[in-house]
Protein backbone atom coordinates (compact mmCIF):
# COMPACT_ATOMS: atom_id res chain seq x y z
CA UNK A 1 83.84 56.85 105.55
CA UNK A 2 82.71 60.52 104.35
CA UNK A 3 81.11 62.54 107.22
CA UNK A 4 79.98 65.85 106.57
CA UNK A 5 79.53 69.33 108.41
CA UNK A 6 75.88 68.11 108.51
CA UNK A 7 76.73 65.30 110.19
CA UNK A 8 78.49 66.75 113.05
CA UNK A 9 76.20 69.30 113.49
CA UNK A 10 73.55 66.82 113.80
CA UNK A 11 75.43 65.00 116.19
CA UNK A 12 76.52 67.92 118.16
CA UNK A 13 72.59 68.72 118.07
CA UNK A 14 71.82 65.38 119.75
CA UNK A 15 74.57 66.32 122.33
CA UNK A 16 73.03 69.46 123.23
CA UNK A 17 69.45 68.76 123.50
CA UNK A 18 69.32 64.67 124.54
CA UNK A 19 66.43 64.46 123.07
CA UNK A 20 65.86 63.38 119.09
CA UNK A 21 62.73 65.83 118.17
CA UNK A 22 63.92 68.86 119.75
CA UNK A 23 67.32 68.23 117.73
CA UNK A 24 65.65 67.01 114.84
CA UNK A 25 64.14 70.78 115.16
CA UNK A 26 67.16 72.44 115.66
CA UNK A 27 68.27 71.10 111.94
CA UNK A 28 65.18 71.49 110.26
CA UNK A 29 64.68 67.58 109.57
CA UNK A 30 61.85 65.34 110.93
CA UNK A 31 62.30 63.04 113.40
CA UNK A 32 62.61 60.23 111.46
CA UNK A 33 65.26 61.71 108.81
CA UNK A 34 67.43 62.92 111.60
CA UNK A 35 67.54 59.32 113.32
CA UNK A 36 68.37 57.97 109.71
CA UNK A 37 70.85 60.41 109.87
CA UNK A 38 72.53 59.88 113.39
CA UNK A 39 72.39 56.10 112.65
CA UNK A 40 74.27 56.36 109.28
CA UNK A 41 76.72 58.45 111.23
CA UNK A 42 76.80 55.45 114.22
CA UNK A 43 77.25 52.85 110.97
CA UNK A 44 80.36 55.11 109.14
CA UNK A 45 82.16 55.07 112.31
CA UNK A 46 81.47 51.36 113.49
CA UNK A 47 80.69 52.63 116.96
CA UNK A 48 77.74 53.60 119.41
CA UNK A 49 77.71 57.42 119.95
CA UNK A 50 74.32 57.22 121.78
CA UNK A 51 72.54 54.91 124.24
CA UNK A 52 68.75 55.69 122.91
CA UNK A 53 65.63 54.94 125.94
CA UNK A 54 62.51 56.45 125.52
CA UNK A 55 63.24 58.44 128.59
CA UNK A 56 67.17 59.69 127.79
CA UNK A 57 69.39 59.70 125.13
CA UNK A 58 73.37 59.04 127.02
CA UNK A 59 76.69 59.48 125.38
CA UNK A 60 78.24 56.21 125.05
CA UNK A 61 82.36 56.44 126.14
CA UNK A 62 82.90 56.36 122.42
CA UNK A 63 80.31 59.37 121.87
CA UNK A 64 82.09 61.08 124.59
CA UNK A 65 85.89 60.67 122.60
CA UNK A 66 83.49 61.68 118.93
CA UNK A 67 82.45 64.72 121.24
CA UNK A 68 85.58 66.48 121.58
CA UNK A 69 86.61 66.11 117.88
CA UNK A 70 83.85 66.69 116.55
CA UNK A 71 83.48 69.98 118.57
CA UNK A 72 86.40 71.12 117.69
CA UNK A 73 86.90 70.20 113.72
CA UNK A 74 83.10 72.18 113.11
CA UNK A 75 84.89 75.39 115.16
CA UNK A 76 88.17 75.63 112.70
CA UNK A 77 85.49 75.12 109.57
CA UNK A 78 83.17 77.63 111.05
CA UNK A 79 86.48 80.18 111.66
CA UNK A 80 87.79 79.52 108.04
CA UNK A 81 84.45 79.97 106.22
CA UNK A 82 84.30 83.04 108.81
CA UNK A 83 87.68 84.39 107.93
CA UNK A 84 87.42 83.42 103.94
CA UNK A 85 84.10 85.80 104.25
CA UNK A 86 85.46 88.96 106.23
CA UNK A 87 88.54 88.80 103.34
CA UNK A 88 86.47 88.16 100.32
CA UNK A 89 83.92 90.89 101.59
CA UNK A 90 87.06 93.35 102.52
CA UNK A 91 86.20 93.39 106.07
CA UNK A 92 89.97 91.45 106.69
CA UNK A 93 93.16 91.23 104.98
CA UNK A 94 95.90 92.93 104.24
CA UNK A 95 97.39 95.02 101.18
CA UNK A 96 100.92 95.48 100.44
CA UNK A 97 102.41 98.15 97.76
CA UNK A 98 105.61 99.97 96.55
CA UNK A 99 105.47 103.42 95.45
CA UNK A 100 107.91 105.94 94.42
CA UNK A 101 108.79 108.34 97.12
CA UNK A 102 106.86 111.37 95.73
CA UNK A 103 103.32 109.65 95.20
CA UNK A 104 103.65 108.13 98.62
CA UNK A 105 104.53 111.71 100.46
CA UNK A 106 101.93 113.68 98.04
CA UNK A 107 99.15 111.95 96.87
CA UNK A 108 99.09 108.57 98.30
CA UNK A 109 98.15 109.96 101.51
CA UNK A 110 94.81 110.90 100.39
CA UNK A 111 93.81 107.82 98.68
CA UNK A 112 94.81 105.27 101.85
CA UNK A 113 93.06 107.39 104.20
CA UNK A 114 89.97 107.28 101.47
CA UNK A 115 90.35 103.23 101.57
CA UNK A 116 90.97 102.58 105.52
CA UNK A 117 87.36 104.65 105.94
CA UNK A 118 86.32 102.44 103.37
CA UNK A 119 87.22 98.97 104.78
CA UNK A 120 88.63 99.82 108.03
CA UNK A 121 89.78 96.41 109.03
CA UNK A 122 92.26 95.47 106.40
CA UNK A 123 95.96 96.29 106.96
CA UNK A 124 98.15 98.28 104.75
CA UNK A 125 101.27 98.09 104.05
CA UNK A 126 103.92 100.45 101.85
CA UNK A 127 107.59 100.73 100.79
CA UNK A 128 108.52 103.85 99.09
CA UNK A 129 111.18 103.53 96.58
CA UNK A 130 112.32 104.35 93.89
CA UNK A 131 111.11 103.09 90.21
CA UNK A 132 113.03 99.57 89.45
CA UNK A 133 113.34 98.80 93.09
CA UNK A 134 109.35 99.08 93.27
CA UNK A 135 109.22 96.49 90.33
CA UNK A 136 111.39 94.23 91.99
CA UNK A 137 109.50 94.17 94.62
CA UNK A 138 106.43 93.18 93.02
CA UNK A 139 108.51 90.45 91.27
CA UNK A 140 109.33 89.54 94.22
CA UNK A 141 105.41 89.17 95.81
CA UNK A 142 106.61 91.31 98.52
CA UNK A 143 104.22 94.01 97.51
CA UNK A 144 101.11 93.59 95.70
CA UNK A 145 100.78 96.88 93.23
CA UNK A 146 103.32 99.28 92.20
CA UNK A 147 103.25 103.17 91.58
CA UNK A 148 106.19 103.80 89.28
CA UNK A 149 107.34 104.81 86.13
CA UNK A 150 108.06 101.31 84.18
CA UNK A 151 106.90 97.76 83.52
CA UNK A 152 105.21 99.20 80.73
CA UNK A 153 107.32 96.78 78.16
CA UNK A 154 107.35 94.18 80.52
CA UNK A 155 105.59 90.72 79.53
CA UNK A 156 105.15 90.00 83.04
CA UNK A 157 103.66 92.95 84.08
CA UNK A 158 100.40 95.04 83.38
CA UNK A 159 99.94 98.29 83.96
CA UNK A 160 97.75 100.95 84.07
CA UNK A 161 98.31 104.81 83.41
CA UNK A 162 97.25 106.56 86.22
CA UNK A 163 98.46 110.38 84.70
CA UNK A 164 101.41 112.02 82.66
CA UNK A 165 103.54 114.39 84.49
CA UNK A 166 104.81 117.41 83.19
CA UNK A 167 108.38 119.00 84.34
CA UNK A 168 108.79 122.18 85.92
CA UNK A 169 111.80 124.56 86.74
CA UNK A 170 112.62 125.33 90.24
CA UNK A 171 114.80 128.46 91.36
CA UNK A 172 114.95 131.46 93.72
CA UNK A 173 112.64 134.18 92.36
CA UNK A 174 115.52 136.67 91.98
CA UNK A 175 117.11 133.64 89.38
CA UNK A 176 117.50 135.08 86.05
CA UNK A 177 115.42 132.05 84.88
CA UNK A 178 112.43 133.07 86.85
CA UNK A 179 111.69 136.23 84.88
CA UNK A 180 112.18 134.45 81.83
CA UNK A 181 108.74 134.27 79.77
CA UNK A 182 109.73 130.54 78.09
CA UNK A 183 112.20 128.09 79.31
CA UNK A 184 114.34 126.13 77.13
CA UNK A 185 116.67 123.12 77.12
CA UNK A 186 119.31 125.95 76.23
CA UNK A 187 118.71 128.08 78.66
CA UNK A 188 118.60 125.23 81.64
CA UNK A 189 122.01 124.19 80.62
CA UNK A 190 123.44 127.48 81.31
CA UNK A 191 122.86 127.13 85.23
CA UNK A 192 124.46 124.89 87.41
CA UNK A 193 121.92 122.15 88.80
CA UNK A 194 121.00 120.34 92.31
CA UNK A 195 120.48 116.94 91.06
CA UNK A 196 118.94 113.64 92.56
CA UNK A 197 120.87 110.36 92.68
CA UNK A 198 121.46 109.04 89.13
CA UNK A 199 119.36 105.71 90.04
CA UNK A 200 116.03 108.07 90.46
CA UNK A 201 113.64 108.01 87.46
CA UNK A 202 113.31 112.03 87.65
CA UNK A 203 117.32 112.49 86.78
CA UNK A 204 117.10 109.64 84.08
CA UNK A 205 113.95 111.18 82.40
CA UNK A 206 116.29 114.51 82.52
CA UNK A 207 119.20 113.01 80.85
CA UNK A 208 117.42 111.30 78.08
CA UNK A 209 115.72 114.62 77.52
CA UNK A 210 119.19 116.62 77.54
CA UNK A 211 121.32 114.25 75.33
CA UNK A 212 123.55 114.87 74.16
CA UNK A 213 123.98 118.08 75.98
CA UNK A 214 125.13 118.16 79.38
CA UNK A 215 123.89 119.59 82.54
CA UNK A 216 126.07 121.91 84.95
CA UNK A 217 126.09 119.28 88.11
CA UNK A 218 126.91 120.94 90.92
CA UNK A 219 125.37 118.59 93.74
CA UNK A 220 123.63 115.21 93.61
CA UNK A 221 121.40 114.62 96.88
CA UNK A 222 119.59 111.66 97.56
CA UNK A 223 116.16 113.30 98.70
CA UNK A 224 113.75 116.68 96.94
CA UNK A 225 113.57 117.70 100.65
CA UNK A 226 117.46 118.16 100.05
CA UNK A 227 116.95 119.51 96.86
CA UNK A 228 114.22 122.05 97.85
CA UNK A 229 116.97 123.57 100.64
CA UNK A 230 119.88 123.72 98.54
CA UNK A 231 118.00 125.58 95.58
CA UNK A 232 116.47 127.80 98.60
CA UNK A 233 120.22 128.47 99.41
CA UNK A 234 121.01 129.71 95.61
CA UNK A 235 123.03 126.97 95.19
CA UNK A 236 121.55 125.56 91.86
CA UNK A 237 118.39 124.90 89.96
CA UNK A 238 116.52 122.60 89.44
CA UNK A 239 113.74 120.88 87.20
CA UNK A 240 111.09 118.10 88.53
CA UNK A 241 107.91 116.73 87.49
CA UNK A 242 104.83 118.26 88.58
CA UNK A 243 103.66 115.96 91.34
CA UNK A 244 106.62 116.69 93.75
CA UNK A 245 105.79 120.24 93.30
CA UNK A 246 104.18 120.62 96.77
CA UNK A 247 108.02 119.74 98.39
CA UNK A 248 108.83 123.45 96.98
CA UNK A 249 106.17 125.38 98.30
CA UNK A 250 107.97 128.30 99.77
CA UNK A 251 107.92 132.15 99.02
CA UNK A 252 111.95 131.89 98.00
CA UNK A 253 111.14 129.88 95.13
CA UNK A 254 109.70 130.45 91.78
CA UNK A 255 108.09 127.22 89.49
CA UNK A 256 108.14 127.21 86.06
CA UNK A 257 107.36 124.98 83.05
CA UNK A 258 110.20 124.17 80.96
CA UNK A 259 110.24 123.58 77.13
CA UNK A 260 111.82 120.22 76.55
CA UNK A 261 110.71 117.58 74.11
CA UNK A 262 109.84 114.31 75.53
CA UNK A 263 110.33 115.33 79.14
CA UNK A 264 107.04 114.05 80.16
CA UNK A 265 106.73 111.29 83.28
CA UNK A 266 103.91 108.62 82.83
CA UNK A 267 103.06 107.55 86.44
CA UNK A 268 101.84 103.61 85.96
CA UNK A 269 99.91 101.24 88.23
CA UNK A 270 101.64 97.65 87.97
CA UNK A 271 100.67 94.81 89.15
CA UNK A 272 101.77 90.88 88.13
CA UNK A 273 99.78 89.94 84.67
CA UNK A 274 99.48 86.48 86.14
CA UNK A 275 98.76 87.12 89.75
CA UNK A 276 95.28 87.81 90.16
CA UNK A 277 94.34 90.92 93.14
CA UNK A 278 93.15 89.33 96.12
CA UNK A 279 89.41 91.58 96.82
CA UNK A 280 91.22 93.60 99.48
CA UNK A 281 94.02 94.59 96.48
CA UNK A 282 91.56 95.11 93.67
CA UNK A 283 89.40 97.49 95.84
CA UNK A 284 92.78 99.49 96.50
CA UNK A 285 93.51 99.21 92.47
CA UNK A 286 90.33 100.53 91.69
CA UNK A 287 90.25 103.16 94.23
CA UNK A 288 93.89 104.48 92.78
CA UNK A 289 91.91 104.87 89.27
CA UNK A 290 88.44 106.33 90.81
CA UNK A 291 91.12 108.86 91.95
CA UNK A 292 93.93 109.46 90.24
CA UNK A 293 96.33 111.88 90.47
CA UNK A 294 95.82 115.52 89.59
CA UNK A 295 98.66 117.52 88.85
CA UNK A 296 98.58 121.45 90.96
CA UNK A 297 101.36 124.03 91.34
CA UNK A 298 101.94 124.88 94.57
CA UNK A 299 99.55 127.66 96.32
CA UNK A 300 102.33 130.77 96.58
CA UNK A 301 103.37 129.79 92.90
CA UNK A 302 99.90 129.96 91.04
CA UNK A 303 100.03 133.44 89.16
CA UNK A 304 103.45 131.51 87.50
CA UNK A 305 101.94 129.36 85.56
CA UNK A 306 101.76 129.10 81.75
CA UNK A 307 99.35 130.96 79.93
């Protein structure tokens, strides 16, 4: 036995209208197709559905018990094909991504609020993290695309390059270093720093730039809202890639680009090579690229910067 959705429509047609040529109507069949029809349907079951008169056509007990199921298996096809339409035409579904602290807080914002005008009914989700925790959670299919800064080696992974970040200095603007036309690896080792944790990819892209010479530590914080106040207070300096530049946007502080070889931070869009992006996730990928990040020093610190 093989019944399709045609057939219980056709049947449910007969249901509604009792009469063969106004259903026969309804799906677009003559008369004498649909009857073939509801009587192949009668012969695949091995069971009356209707009692035919020229008058009336009556449900039979057994048409009655073919009804109900029949009803309700065309209303969960009708709601998938539904629901497999609103996702693949990004009018449902969700999204799910990791992204390191200072995209999500800076320019993340922007694009999300770009995509939920966009497609309005699917449902975001993000987890900001830092770098290698954002990878494992796209290992992990928690998330579906990553903002961070690895996976580029990574056979598993592909990525895209969404922009290279440059470092800048951050001090109080009555710092030595903030009068100081050019800023040197040299002359950043002199100062004691405000540091993030060791696990962060900013202090790790610092340390590979300063080996073998080491930095004055004089506090390790976990967050730049931390570091901004402690640099306000004089403690220390401090020296962070041009996209978290809007967490130092105060009249205390001077920015300015530093001199190092290599220190440069290549912000990367991963996603799993052999996962393909659901529509809802690729329209979110290709949004990120349509508007990737562009790197601006803060508003009070314009006139500082090079050139």
């Amino acid at each position: 036995m093989n019944l399709s959705s045609r057939d219980l429509r056709a049947v449910i047609a007969l249901i509604d209208e009792r009469n063969f040529t106004r259903a026969a109507e309804r799906m677009h069949l003559s008369q004498s197709s649909f009857s073939a029809l509801i009587q192949g349907v009668e012969e695949s079951l091995g069971a009356k559905l209707f009692e035919r008169s020229t008058r009336s056509v009556v449900l039979t007990p057994e048409g009655r018990l073919f009804e109900e199921s029949a009803r309700r298996v065309l209303a969960d096809f009708d709601g998938m094909v539904e629901n497999f339409r609103d996702h693949a035409q990004r009018r449902r579904g969700r999204v799910a991504m990791a992204a390191l602290p200072s995209l999500a807080a800076g320019w993340l914002p922007g694009v999300l609020a770009e995509y939920r005008t966009r497609y309005p009914g699917i449902e975001l989700a993000l987890m900001d993290s830092l770098s290698e925790q954002c990878l494992a959670m796209l290992r992990a299919g928690q998330v579906d695309l990553a903002l961070a800064t690895a996976g580029d080696k990574d056979a598993d992974l592909a990525t895209e390059e969404l922009c290279s970040d440059e470092f800048h200095l951050i001090c109080r603007k009555d710092h030595p270093l903030a009068r100081q036309k050019e800023i040197r690896l040299r002359d950043l080792a002199a100062h004691p720093f405000v540091h993030l944790s060791r696990n962060s990819s900013v202090r790790q892209y610092l340390e590979a730039a300063f080996h073998p010479v080491t930095m004055q530590t004089v506090l390790e914080v976990e967050h730049l809202a931390t570091v901004t106040g402690m640099v306000q207070a004089g403690i220390g300096i401090t020296v962070v890639p041009a996209l978290t530049l809007f967490h130092f946007d105060h009249p205390d502080l001077a920015v300015r680009p530093v001199e190092i070889k290599g220190l440069r931070r290549r912000i990367l869009l991963v996603r799993r090579k052999t996962d393909p992006l659901s529509s809802a996730a690729q329209a979110l990928y290709d949004l990120m690229i349509e508007q990737k990040p562009l790197v601006r020093v803060p508003r009070s610190q314009r006139g500082r910067r090079r050139g």
